[in-house]
C-alpha atoms as a PDB file:
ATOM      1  CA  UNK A   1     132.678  64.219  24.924  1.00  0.00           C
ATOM      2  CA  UNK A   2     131.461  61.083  26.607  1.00  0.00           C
ATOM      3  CA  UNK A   3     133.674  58.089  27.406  1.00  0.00           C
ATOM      4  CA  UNK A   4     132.044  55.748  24.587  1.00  0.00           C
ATOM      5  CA  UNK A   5     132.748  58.572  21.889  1.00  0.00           C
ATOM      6  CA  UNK A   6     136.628  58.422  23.117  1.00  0.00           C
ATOM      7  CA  UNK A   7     137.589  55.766  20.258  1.00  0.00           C
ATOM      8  CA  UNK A   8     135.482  57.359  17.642  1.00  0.00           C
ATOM      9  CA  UNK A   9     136.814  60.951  18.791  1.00  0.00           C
ATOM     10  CA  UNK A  10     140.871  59.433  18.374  1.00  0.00           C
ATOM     11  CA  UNK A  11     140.059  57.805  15.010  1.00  0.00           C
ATOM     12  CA  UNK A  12     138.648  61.112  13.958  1.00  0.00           C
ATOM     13  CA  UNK A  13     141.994  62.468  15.158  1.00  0.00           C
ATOM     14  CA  UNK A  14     144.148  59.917  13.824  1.00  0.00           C
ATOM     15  CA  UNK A  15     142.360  60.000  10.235  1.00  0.00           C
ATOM     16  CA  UNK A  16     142.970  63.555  10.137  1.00  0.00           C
ATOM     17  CA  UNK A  17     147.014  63.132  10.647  1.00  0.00           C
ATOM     18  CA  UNK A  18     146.464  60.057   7.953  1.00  0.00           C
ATOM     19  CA  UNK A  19     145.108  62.675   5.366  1.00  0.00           C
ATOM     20  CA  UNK A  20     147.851  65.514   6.087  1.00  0.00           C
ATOM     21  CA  UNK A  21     150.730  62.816   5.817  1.00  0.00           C
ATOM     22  CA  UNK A  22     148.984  61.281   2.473  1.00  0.00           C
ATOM     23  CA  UNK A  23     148.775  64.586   1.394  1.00  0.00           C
ATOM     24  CA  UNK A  24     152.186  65.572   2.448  1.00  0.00           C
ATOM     25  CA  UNK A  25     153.892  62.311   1.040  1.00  0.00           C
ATOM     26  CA  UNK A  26     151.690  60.441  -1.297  1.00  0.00           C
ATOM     27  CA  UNK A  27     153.910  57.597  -1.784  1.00  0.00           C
ATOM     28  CA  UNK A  28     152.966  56.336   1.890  1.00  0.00           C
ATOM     29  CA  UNK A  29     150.131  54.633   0.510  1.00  0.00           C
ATOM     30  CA  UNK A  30     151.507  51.336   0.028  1.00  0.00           C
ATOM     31  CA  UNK A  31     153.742  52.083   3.593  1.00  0.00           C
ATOM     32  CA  UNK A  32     152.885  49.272   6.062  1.00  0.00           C
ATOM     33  CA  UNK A  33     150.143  49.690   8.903  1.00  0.00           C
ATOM     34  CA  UNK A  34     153.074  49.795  11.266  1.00  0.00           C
ATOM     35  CA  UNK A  35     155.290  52.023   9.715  1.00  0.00           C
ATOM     36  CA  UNK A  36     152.353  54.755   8.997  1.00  0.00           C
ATOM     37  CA  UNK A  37     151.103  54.301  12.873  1.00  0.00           C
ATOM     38  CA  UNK A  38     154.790  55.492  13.677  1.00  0.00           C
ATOM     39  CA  UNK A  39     154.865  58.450  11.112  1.00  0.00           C
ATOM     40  CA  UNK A  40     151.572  59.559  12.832  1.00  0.00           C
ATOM     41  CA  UNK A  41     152.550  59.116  16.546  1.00  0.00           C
ATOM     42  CA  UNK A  42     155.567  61.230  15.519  1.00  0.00           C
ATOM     43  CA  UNK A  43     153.468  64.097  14.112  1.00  0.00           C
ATOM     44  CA  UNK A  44     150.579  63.926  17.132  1.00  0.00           C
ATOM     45  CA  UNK A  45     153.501  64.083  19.590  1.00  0.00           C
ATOM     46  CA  UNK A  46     154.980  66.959  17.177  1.00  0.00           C
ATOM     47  CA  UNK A  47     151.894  69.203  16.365  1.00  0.00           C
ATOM     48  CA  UNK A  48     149.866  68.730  19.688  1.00  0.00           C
ATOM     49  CA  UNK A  49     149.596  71.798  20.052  1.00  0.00           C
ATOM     50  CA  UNK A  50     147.619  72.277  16.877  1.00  0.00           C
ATOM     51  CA  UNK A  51     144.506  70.171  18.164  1.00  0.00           C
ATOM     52  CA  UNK A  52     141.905  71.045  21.157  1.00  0.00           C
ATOM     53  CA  UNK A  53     142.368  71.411  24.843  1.00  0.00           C
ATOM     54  CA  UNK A  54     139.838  68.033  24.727  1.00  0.00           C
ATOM     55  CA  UNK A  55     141.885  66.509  21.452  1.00  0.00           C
ATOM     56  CA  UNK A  56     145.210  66.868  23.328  1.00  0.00           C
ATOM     57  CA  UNK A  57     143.711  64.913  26.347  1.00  0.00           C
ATOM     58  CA  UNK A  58     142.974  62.306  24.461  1.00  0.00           C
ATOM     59  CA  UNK A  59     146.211  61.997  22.503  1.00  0.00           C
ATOM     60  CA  UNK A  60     148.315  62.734  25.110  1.00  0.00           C
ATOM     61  CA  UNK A  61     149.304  59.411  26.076  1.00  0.00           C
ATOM     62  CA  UNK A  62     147.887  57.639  22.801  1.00  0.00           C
ATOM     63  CA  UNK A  63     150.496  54.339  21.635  1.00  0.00           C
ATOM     64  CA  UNK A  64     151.885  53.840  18.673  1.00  0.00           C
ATOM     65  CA  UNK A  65     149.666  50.238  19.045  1.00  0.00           C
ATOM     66  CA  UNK A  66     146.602  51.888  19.528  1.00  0.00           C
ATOM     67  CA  UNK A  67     147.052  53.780  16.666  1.00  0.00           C
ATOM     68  CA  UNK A  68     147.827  51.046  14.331  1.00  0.00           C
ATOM     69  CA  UNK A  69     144.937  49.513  16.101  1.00  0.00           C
ATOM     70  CA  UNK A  70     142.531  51.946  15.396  1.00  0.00           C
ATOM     71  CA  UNK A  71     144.107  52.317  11.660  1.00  0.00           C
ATOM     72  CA  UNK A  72     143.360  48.706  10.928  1.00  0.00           C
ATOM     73  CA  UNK A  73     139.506  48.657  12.291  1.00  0.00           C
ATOM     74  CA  UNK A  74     136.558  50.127  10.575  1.00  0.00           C
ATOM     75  CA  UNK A  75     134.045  51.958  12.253  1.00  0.00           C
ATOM     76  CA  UNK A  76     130.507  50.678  11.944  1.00  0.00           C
END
């Protein structure tokens, strides 16, 4: 995993917790940006040790901002 793949690599991440808590609690649809980037710090911090040696790294010391960041920016 190179250094210019780490956003891309967290979104992936991220997007993955976003489907499990849609899934989980479909009503958090209309849920603001900010209150959904707090649900999914919650469960990262919660379930770490579900993901990768290489997906924990990256998480480990992930914000709740840069989560909502990369929640409200498309990818190209």
């Amino acid at each position: 995993m190179t250094e210019e793949n780490t956003p891309e690599e967290k979104r992936k991440i991220v997007n993955k917790f976003l489907m499990t808590l849609t899934k989980e609690q479909p009503q958090m649809y209309y849920a603001t940006t900010s209150e959904i980037s707090r649900i999914i710090h919650t469960m990262i911090k919660e379930h770490t040790n579900r993901l990768s040696v290489e997906e924990q790294a990256l998480v480990r010391n992930m914000t709740i901002e840069e989560i909502e960041a990369l929640l409200g920016f498309h990818s190209r």
